[in-house]
PDB file of N, CA and C in Angstrom:
ATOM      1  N   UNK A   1      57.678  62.755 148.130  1.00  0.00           N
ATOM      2  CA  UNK A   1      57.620  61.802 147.045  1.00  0.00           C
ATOM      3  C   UNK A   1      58.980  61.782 146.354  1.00  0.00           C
ATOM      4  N   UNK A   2      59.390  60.385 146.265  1.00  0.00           N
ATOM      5  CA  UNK A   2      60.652  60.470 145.145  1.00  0.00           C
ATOM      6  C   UNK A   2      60.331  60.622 143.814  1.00  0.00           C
ATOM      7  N   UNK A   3      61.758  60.583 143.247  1.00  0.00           N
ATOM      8  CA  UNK A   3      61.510  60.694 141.802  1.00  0.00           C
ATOM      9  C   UNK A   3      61.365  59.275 141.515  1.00  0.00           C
ATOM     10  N   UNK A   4      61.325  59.207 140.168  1.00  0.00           N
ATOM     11  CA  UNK A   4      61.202  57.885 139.433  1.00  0.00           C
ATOM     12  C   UNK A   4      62.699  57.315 139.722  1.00  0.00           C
ATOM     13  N   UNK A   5      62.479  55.938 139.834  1.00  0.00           N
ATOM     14  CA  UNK A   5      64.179  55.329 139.965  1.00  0.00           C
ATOM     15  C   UNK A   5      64.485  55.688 140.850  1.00  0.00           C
ATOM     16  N   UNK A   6      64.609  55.967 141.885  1.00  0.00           N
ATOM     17  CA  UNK A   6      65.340  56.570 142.727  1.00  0.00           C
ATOM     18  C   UNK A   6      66.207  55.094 143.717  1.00  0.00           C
ATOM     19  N   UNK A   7      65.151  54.024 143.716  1.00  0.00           N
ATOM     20  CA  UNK A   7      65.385  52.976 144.736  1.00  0.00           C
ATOM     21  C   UNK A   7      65.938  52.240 143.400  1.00  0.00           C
ATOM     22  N   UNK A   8      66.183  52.421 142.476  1.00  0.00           N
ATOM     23  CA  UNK A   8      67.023  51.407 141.526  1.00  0.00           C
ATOM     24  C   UNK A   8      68.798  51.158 142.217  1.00  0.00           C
ATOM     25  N   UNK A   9      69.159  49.904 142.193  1.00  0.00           N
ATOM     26  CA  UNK A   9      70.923  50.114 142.961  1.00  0.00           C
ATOM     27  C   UNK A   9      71.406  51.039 142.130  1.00  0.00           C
ATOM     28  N   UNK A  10      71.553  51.047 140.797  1.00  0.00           N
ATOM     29  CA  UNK A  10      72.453  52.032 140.159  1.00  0.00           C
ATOM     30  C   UNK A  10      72.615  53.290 140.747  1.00  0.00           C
ATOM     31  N   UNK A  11      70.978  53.954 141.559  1.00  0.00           N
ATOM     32  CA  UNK A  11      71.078  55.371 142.044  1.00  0.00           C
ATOM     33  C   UNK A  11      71.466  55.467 143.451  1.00  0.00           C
ATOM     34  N   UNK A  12      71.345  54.164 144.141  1.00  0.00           N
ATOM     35  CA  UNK A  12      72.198  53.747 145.824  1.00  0.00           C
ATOM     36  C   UNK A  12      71.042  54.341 146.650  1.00  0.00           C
ATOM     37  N   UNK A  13      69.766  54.465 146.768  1.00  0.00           N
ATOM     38  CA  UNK A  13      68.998  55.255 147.693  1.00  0.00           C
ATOM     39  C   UNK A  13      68.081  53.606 148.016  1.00  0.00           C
ATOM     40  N   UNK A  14      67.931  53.797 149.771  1.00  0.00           N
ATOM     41  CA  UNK A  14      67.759  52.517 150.001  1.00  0.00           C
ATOM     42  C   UNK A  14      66.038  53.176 150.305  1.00  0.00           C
ATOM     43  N   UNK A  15      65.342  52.236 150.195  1.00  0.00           N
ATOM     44  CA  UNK A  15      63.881  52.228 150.301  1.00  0.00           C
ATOM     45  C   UNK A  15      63.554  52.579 151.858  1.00  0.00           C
ATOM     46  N   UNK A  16      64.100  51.715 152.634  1.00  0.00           N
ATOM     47  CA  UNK A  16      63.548  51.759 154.207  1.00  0.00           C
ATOM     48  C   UNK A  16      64.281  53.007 154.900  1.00  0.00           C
ATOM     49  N   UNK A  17      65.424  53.847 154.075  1.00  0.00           N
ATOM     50  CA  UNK A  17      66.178  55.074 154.656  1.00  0.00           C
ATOM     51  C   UNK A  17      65.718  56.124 153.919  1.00  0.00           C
ATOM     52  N   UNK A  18      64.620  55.880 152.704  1.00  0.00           N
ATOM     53  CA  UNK A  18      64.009  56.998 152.177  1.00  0.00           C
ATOM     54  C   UNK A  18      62.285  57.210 153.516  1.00  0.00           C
ATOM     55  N   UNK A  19      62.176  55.989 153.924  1.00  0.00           N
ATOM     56  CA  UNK A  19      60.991  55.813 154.385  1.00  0.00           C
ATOM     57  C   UNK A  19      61.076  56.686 155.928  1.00  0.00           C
ATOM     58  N   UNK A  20      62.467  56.405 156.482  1.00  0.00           N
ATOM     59  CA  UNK A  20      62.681  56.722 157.741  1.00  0.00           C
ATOM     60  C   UNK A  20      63.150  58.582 157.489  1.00  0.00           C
ATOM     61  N   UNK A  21      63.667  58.872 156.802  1.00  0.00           N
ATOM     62  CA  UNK A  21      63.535  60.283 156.494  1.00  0.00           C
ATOM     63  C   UNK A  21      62.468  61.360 156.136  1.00  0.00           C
ATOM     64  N   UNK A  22      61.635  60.283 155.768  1.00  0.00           N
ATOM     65  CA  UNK A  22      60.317  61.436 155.893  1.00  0.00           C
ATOM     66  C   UNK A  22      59.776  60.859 154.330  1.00  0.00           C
ATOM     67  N   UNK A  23      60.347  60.181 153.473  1.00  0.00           N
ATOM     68  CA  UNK A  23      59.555  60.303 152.092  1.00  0.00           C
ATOM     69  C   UNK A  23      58.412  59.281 152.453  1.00  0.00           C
ATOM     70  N   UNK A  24      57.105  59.756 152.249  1.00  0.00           N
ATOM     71  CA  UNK A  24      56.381  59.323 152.319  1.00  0.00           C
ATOM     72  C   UNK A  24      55.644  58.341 150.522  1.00  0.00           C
ATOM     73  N   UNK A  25      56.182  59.003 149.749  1.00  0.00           N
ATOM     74  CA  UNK A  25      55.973  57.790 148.632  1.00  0.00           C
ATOM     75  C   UNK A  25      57.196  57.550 147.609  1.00  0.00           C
ATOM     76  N   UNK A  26      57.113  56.320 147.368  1.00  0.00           N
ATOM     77  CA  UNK A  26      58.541  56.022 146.602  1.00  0.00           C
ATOM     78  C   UNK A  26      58.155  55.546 145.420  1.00  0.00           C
ATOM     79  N   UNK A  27      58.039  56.541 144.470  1.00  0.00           N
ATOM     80  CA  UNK A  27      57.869  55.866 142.567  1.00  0.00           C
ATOM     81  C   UNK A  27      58.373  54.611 142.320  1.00  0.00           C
ATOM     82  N   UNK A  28      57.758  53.847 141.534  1.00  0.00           N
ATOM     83  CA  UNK A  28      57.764  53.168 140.861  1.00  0.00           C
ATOM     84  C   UNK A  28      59.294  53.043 140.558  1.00  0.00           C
ATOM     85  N   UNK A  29      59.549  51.958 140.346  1.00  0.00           N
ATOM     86  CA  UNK A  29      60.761  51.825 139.524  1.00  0.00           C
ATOM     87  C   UNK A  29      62.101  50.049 140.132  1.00  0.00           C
ATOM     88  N   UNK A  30      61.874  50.151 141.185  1.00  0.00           N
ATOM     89  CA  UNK A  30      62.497  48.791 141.934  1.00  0.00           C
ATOM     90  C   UNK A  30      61.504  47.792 142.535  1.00  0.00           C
ATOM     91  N   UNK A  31      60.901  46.406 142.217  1.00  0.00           N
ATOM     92  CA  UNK A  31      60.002  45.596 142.563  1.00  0.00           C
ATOM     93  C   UNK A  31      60.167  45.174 144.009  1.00  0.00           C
ATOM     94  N   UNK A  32      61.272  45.693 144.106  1.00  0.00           N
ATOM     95  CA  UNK A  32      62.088  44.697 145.846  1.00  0.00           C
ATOM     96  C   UNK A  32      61.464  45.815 146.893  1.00  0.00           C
ATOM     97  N   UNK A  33      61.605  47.071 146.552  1.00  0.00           N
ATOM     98  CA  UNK A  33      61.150  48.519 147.619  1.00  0.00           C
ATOM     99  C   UNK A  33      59.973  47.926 148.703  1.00  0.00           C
ATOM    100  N   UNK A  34      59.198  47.167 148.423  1.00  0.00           N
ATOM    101  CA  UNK A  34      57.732  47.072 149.077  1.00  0.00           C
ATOM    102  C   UNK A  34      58.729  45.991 150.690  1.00  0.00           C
ATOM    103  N   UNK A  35      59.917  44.951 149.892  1.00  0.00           N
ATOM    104  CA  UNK A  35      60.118  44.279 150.583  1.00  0.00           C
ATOM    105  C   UNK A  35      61.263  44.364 151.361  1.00  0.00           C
ATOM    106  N   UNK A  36      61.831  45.571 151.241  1.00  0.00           N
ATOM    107  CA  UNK A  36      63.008  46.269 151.449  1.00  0.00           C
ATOM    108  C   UNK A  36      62.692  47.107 152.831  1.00  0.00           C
ATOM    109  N   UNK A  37      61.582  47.683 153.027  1.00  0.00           N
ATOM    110  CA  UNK A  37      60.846  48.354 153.762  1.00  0.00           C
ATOM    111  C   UNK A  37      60.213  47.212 154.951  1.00  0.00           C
ATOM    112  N   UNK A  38      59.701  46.308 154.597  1.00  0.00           N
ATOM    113  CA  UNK A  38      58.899  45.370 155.274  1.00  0.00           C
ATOM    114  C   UNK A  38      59.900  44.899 156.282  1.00  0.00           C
ATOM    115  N   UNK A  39      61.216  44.313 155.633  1.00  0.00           N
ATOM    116  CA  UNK A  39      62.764  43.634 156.256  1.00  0.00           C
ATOM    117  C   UNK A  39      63.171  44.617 157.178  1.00  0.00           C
ATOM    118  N   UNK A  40      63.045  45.849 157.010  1.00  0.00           N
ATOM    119  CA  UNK A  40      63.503  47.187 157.888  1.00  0.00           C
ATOM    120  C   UNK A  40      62.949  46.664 159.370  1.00  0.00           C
ATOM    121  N   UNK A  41      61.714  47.023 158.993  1.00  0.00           N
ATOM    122  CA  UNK A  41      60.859  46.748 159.856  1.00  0.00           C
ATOM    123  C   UNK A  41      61.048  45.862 160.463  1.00  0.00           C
ATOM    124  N   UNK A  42      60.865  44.598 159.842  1.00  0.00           N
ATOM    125  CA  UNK A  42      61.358  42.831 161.121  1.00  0.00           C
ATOM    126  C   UNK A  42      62.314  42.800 161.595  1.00  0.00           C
ATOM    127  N   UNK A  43      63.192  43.871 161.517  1.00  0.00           N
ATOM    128  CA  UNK A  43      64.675  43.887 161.957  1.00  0.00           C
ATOM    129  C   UNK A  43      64.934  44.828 162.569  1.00  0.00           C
ATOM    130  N   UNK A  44      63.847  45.969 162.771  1.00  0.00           N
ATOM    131  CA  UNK A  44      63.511  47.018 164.218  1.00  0.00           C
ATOM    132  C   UNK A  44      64.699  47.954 163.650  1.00  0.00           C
ATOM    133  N   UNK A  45      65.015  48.272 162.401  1.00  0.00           N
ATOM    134  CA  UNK A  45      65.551  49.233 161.585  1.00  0.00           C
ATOM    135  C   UNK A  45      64.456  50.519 161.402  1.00  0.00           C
ATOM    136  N   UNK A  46      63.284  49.970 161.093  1.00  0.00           N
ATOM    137  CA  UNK A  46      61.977  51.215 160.822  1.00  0.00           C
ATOM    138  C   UNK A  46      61.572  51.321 162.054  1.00  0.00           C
ATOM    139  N   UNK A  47      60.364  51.709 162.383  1.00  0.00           N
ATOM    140  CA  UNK A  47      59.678  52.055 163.383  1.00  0.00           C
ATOM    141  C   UNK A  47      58.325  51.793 162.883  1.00  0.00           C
ATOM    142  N   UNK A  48      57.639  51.187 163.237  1.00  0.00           N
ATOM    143  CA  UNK A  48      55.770  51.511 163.529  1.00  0.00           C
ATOM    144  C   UNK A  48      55.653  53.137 163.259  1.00  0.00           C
ATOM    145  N   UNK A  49      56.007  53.659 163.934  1.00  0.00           N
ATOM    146  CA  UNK A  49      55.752  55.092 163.977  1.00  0.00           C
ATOM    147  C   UNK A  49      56.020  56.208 162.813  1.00  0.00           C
ATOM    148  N   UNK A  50      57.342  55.356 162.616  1.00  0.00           N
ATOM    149  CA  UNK A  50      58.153  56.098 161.114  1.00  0.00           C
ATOM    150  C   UNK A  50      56.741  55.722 159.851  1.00  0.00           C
ATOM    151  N   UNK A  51      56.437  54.240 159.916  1.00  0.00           N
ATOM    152  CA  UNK A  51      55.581  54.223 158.774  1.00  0.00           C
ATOM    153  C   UNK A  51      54.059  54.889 158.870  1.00  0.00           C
ATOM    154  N   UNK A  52      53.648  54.606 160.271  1.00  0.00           N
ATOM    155  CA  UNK A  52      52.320  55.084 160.438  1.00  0.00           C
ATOM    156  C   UNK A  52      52.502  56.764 160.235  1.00  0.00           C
ATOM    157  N   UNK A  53      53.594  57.821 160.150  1.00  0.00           N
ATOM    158  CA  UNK A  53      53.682  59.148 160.299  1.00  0.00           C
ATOM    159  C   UNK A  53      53.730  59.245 158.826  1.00  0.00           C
ATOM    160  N   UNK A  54      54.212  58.834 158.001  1.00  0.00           N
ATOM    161  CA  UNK A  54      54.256  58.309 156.613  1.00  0.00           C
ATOM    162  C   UNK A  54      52.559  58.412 155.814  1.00  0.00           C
ATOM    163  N   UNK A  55      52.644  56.852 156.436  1.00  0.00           N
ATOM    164  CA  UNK A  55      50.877  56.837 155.830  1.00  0.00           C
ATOM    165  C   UNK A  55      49.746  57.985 156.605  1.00  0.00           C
ATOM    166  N   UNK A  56      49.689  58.506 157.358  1.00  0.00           N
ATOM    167  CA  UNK A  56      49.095  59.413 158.037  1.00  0.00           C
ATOM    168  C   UNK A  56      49.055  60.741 157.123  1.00  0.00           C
ATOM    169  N   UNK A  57      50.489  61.252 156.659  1.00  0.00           N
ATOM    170  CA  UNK A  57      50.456  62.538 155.454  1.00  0.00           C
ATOM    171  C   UNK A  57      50.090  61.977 154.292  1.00  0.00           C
ATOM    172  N   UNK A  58      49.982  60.994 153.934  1.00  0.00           N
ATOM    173  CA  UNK A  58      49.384  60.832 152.685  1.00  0.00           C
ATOM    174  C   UNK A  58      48.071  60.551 152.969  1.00  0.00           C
ATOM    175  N   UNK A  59      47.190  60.246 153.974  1.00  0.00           N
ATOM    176  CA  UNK A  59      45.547  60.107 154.532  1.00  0.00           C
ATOM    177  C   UNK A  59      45.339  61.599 154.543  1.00  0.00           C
ATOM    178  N   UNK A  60      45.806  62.371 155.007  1.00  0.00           N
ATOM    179  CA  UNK A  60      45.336  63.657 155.410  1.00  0.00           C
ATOM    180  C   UNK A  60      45.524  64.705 153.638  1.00  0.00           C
ATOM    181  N   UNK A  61      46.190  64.389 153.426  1.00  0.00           N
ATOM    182  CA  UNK A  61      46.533  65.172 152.064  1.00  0.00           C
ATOM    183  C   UNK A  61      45.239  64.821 151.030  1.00  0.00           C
ATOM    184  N   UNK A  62      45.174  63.082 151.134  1.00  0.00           N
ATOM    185  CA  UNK A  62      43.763  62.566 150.489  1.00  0.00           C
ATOM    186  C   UNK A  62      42.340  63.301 150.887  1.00  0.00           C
ATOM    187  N   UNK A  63      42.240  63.115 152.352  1.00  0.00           N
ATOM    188  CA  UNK A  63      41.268  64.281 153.256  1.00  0.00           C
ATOM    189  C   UNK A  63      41.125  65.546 152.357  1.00  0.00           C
ATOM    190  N   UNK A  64      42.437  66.182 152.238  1.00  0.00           N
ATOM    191  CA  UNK A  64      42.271  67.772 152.271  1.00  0.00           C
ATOM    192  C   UNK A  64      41.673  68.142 150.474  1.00  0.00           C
ATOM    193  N   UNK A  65      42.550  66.864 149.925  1.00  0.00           N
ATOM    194  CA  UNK A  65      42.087  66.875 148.154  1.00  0.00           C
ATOM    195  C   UNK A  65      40.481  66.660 147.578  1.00  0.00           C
ATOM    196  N   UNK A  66      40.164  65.685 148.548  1.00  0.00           N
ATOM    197  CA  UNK A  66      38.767  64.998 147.811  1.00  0.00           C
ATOM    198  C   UNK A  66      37.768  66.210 149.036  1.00  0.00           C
TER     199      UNK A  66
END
């Protein structure tokens, strides 16, 4: 998980290179992140795999909590 702000430009951390490194959730703080990530993707920058390995630790963590 990032911190807050993190995907704001002022702090330079790009959404779809936090996504491909492993952060699986990105705080609040930049409205564009959802679409920043999506563009990765149509442009074969992300992976299917990168996001599904993503959403997968946050399913299983939900699993292990509730």
């Amino acid at each position: 998980m990032s911190d807050w702000n993190t995907t704001v430009p002022e702090d330079g951390s790009i959404p779809w290179v936090c996504v491909a490194a492993g952060n699986d959730i990105i705080m609040p703080g930049n409205p564009d992140d959802d679409k920043n990530i999506r563009d990765a993707y149509k442009e074969g920058k992300l992976t299917e795999k990168e996001i599904r390995l993503c959403a997968n630790r946050i399913l299983k963590l939900i699993r292990r909590l509730s």
